[in-house]
Protein backbone atom coordinates (compact mmCIF):
# COMPACT_ATOMS: atom_id res chain seq x y z
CA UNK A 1 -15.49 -8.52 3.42
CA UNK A 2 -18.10 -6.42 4.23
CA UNK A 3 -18.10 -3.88 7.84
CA UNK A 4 -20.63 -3.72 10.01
CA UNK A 5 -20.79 -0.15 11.71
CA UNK A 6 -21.66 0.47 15.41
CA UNK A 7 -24.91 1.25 13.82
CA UNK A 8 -25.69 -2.10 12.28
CA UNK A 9 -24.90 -0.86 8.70
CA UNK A 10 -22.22 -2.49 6.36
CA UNK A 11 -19.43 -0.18 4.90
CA UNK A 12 -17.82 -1.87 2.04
CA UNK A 13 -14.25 -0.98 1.44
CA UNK A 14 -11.60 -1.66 -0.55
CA UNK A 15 -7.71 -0.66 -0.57
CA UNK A 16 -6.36 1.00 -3.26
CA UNK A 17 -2.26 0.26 -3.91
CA UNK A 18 -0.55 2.36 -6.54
CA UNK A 19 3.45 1.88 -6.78
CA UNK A 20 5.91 3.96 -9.19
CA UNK A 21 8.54 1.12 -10.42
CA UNK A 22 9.80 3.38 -13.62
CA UNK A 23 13.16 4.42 -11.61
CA UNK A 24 16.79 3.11 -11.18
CA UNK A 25 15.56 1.03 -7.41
CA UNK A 26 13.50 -1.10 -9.65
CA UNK A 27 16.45 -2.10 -11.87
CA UNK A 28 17.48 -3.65 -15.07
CA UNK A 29 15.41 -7.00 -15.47
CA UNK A 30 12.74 -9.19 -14.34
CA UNK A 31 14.29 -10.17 -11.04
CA UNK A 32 15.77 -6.67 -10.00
CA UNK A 33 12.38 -5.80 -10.69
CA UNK A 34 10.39 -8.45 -8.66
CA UNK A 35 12.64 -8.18 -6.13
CA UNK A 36 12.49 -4.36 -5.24
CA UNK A 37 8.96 -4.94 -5.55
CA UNK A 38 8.41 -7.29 -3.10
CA UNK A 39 10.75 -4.70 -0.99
CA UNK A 40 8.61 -2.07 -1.43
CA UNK A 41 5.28 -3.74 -0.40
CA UNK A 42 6.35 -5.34 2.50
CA UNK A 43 7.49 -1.55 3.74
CA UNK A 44 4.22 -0.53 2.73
CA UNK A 45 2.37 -3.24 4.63
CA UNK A 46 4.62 -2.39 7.55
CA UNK A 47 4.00 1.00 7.49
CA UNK A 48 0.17 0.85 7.14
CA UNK A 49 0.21 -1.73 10.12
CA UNK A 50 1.92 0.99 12.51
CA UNK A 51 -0.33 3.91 11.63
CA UNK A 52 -3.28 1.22 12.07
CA UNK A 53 -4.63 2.33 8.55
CA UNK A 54 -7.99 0.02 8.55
CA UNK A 55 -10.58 2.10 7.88
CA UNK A 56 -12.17 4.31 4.85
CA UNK A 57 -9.69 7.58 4.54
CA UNK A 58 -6.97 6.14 6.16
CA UNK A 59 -3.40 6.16 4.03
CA UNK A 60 -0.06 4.80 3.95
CA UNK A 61 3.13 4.78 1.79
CA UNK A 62 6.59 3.28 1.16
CA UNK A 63 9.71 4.08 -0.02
CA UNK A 64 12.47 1.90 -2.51
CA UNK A 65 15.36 1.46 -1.36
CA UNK A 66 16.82 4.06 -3.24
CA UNK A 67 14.66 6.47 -0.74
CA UNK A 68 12.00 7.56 -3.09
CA UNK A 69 8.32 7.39 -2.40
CA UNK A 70 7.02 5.02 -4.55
CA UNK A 71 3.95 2.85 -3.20
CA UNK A 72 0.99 4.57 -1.68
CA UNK A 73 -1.83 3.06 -0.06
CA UNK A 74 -5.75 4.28 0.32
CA UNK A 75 -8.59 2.67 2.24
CA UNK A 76 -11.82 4.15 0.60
CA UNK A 77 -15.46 3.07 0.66
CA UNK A 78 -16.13 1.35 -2.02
């Protein structure tokens, strides 16, 4: 959904989610897998909601639960 500025223009943006699942937190099948991930982006959605990360530059990550920083989050005009 579109932006409008406090100047009456409209900023498009879009968020940009990239998350590492190639190491041991993600484990061994399907639902080691699914489950971790579902972990790891409700930490990231979390964490973007407590740095208020809304708007075009803004960032956020997450970690697995094995501590590693996997997911990483980018607001960005699109």
């Amino acid at each position: 959904m579109p932006l409008t500025s406090a100047y009456g223009l409209i900023i498009e943006m879009k968020a940009l989610i990239e998350i590492e699942m190639g190491n041991a937190a993600f484990g061994n099948n399907e639902a080691e897998r699914l489950f971790e991930l579902r972990q790891v982006t409700e930490r990231l959605i979390d964490n973007a909601t407590q740095v208020m990360a809304a708007k075009a530059g803004d960032y956020a990550s997450a970690q697995d639960t094995n501590g590693n920083t996997v997911a990483k989050l980018h607001i960005v005009e699109d």
